[in-house]
N, C-alpha and C. Protein backbone atom coordinates (compact mmCIF):
# COMPACT_ATOMS: atom_id res chain seq x y z
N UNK A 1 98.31 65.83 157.48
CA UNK A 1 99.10 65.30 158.58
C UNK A 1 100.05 64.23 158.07
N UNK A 2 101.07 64.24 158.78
CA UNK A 2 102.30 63.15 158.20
C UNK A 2 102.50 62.12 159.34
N UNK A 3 102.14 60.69 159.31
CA UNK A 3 102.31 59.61 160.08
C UNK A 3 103.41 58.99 159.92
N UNK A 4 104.19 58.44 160.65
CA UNK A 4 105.33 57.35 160.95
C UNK A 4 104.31 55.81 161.09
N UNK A 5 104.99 55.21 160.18
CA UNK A 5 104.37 53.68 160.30
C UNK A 5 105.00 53.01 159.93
N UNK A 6 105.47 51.90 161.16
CA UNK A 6 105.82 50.86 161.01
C UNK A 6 104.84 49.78 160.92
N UNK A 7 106.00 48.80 159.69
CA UNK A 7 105.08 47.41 159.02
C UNK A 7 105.90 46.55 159.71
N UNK A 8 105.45 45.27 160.21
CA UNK A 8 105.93 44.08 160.82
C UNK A 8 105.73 42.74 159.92
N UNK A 9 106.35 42.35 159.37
CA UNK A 9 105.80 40.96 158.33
C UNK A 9 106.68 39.78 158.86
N UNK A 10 106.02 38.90 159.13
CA UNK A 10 106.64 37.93 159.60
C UNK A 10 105.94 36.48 159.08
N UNK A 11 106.64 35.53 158.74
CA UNK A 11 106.45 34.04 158.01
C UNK A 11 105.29 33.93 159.17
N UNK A 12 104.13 32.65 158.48
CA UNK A 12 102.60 32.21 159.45
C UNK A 12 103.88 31.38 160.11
N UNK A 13 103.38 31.11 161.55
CA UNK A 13 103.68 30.51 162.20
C UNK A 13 103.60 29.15 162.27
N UNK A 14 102.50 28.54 161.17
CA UNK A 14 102.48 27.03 160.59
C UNK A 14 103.29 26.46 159.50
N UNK A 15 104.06 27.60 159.15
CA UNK A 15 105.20 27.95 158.13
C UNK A 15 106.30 27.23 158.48
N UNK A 16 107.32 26.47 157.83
CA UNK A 16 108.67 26.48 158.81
C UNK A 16 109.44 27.45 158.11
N UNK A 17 110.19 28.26 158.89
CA UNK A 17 111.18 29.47 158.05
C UNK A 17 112.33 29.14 158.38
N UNK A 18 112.75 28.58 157.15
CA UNK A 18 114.17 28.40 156.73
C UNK A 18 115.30 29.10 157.47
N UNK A 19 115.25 30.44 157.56
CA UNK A 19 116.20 31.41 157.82
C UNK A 19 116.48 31.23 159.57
N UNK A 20 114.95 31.30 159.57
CA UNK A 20 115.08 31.66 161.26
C UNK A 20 115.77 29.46 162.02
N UNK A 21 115.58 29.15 161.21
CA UNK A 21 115.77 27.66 161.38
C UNK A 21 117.37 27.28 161.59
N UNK A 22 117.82 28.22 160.32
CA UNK A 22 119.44 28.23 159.74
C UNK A 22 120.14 29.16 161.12
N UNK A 23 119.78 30.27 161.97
CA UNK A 23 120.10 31.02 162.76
C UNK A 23 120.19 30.29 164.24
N UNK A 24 118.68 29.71 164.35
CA UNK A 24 118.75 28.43 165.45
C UNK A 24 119.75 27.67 166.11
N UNK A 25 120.26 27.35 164.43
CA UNK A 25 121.19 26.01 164.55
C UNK A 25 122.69 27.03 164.63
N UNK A 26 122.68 27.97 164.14
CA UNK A 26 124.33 28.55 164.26
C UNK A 26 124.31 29.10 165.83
N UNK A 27 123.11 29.47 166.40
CA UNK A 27 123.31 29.60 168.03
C UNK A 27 123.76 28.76 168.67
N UNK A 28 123.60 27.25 168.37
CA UNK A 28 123.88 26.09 169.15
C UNK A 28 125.28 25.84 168.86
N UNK A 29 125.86 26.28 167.54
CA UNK A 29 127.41 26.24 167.25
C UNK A 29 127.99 27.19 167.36
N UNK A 30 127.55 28.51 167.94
CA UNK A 30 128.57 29.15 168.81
C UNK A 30 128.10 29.10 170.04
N UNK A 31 127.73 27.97 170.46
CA UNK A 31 127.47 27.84 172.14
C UNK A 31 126.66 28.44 172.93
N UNK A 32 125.72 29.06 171.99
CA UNK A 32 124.72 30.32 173.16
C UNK A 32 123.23 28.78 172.87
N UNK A 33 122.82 28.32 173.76
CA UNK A 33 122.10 27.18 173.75
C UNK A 33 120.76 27.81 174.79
N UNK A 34 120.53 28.77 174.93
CA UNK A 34 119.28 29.25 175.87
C UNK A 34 118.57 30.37 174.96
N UNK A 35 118.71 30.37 173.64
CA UNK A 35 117.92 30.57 172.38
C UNK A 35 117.13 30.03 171.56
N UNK A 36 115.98 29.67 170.96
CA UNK A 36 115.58 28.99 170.44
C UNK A 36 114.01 29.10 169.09
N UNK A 37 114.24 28.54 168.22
CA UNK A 37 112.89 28.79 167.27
C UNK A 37 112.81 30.45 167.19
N UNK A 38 113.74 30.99 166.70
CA UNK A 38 114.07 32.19 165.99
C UNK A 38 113.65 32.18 164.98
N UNK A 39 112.54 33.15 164.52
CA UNK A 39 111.89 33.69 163.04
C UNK A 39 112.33 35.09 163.01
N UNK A 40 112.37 35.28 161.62
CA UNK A 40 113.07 36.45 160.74
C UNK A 40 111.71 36.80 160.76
N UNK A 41 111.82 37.94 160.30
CA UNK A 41 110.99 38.98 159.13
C UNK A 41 111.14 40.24 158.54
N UNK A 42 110.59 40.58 158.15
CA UNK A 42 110.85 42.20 157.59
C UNK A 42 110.40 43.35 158.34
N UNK A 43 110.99 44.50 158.67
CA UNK A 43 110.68 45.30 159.68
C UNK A 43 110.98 46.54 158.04
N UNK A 44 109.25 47.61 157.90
CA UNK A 44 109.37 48.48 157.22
C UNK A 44 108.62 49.79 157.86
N UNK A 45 109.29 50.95 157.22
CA UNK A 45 109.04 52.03 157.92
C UNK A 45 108.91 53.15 157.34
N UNK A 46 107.62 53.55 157.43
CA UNK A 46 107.59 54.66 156.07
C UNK A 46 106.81 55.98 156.54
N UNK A 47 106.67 57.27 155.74
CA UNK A 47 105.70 58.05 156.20
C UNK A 47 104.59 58.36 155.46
N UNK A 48 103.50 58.54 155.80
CA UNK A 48 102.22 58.76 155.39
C UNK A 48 101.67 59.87 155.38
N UNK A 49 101.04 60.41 154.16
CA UNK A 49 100.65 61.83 154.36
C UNK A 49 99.04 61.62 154.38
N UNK A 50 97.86 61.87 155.42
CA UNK A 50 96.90 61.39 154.87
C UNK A 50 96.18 62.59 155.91
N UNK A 51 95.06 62.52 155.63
CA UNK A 51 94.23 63.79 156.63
C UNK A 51 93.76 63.20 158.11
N UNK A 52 93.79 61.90 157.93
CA UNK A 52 93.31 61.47 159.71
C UNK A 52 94.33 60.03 159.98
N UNK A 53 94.38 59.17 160.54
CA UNK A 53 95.10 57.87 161.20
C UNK A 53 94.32 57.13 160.33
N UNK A 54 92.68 57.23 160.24
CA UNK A 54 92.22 56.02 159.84
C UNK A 54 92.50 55.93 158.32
N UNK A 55 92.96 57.03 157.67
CA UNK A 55 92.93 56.90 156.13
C UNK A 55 94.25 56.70 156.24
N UNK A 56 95.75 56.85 156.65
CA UNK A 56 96.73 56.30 156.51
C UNK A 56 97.12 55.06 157.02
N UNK A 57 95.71 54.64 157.85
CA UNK A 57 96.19 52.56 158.42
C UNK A 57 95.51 52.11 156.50
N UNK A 58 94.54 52.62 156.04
CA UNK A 58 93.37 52.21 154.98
C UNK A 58 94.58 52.27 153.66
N UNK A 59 95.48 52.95 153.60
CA UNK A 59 96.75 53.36 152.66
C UNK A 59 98.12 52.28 152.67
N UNK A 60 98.26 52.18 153.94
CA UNK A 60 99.05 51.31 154.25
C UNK A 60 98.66 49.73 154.01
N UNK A 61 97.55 49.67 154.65
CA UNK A 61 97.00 47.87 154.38
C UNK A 61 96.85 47.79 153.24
N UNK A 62 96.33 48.79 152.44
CA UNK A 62 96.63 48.59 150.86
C UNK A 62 97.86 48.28 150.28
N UNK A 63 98.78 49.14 150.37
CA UNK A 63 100.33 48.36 150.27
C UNK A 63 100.53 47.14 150.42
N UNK A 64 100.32 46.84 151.95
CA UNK A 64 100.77 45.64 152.75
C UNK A 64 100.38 44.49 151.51
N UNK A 65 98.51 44.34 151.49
CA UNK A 65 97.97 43.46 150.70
C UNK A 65 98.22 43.30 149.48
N UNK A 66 98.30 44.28 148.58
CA UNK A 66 99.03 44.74 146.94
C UNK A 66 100.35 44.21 146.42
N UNK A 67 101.42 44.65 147.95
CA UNK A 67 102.31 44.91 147.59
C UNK A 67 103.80 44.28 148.45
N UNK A 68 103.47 44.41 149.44
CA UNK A 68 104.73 43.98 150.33
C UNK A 68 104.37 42.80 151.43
N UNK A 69 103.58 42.17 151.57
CA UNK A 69 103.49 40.92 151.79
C UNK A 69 102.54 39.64 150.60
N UNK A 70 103.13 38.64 151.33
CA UNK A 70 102.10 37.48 150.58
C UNK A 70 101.30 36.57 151.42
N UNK A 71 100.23 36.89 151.52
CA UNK A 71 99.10 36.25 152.16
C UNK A 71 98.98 34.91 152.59
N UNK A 72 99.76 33.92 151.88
CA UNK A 72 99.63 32.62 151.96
C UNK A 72 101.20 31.99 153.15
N UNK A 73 102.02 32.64 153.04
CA UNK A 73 102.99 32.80 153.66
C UNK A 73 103.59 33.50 155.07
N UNK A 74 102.77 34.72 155.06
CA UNK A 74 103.32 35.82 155.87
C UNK A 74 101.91 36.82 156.39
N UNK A 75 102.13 37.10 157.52
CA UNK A 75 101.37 38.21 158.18
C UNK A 75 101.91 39.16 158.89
N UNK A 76 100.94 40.28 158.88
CA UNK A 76 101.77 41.63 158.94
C UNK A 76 100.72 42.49 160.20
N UNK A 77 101.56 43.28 160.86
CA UNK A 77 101.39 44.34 161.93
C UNK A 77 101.28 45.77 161.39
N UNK A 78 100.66 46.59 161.69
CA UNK A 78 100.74 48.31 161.42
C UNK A 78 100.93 48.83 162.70
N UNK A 79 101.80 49.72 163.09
CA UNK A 79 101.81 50.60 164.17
C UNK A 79 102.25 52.11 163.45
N UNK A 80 100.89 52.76 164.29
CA UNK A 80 101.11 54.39 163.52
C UNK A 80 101.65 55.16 164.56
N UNK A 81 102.66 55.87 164.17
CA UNK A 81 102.78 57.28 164.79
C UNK A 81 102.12 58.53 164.50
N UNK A 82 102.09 59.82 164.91
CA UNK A 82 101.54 60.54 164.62
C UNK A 82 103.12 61.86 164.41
């Protein structure tokens, strides 16, 4: 079976993120002021070939942990399609 899965990684929320900080402040200088404490992250999307859901979430969090996030920094979402 072939799954669609999206990864969600986003800075801990005890984090301050730079980016989303830098975006904040350019809302307030082009005048849109009913925005606020904007965080970035990475939105990834891949497909999975695995025989059931539970062995392609078990494939994926392996990635996630290995490979495409950092634990001390950032936490991450799985949503599977089928």
């Amino acid at each position: 079976m072939k799954f669609n899965v999206c990864i969600n990684i986003m800075p801990l929320k005890a984090l301050l993120d730079p980016q989303g900080k830098a975006v904040t402040s350019s809302m307030k200088n082009i005048n849109i002021n009913n925005i606020d404490n904007v965080r970035i992250g990475k939105h990834i999307t891949l497909e999975v070939e695995a025989k059931d859901e539970k062995e392609a979430k078990a494939s994926v969090e392996k990635a996630c942990k290995e490979l495409l996030y950092n634990p001390i920094m950032e936490s991450f979402e799985i949503q599977i399609e089928k």
